[in-house]
C-alpha atoms as a PDB file:
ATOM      1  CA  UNK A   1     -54.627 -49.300 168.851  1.00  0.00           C
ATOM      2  CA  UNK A   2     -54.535 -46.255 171.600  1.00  0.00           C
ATOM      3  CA  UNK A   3     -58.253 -46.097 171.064  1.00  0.00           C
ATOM      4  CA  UNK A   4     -59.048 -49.631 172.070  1.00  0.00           C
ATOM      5  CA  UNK A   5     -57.307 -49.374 175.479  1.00  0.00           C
ATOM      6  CA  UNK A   6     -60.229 -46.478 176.165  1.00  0.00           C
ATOM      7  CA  UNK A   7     -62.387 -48.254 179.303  1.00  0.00           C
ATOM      8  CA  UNK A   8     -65.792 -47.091 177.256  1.00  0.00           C
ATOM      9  CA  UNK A   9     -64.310 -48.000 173.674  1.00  0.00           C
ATOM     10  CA  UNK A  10     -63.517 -51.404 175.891  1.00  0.00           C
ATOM     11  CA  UNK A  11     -67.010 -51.383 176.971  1.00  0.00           C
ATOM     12  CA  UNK A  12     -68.914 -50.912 174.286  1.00  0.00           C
ATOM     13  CA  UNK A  13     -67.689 -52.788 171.949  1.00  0.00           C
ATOM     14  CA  UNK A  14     -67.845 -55.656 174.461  1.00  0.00           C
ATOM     15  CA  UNK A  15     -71.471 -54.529 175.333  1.00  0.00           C
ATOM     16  CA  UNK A  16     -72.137 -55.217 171.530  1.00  0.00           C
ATOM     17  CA  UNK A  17     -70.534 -58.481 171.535  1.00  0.00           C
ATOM     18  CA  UNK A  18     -67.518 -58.113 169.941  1.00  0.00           C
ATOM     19  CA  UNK A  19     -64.198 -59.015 171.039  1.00  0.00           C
ATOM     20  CA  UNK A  20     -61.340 -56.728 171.658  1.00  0.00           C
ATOM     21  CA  UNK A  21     -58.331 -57.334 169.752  1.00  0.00           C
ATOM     22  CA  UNK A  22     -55.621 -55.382 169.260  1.00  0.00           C
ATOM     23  CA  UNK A  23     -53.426 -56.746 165.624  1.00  0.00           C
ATOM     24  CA  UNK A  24     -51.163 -55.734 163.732  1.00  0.00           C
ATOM     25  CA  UNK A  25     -51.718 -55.626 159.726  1.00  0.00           C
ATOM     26  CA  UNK A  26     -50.057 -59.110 159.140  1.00  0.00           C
ATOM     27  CA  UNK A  27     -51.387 -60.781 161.755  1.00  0.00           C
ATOM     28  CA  UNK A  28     -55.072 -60.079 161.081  1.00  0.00           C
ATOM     29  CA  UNK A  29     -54.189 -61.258 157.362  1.00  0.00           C
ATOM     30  CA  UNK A  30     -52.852 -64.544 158.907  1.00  0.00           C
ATOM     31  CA  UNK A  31     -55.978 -64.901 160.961  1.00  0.00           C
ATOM     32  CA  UNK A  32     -58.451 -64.047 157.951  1.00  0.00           C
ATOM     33  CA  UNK A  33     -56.209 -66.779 156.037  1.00  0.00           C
ATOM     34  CA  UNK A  34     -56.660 -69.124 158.692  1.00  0.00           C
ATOM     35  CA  UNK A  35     -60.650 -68.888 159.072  1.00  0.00           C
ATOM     36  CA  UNK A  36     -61.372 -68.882 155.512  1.00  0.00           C
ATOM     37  CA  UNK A  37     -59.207 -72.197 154.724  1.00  0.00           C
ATOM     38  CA  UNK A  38     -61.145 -73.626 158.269  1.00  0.00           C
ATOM     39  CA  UNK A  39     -64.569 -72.444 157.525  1.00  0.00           C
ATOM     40  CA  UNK A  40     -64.599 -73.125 153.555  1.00  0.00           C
ATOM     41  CA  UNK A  41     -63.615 -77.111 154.699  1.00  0.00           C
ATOM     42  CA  UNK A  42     -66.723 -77.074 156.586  1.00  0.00           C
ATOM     43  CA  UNK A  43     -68.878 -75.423 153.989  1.00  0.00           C
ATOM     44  CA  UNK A  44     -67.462 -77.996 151.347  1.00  0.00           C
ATOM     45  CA  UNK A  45     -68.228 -80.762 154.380  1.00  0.00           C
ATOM     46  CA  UNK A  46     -71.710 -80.030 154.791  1.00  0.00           C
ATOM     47  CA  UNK A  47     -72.427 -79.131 150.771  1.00  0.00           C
ATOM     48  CA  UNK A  48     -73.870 -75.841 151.672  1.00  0.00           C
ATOM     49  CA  UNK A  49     -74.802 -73.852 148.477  1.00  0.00           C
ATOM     50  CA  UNK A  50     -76.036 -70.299 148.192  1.00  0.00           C
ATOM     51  CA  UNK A  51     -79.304 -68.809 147.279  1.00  0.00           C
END
């Protein structure tokens, strides 16, 4: 977590468009949990299949 309080850690990973989070084990589980039961209601939704 010390590393992503670094200004240029900060920046760059901004600069590559991702956003800067700092988690703790169990709550990045709870959000991975949450987006997969959100997202796979939307794939089901809109019937999308793989290739």
């Amino acid at each position: 977590m010390a590393t992503l309080k670094e200004p240029q850690v900060r920046t760059r990973l901004t600069e590559e468009g991702g956003d800067v989070v700092g988690s703790t084990p169990d709550q990045f589980s709870t959000y991975i949990k949450v987006e997969t039961a959100k997202w796979a209601k939307v794939i089901k939704a809109a019937n999308v299949r793989a290739e």
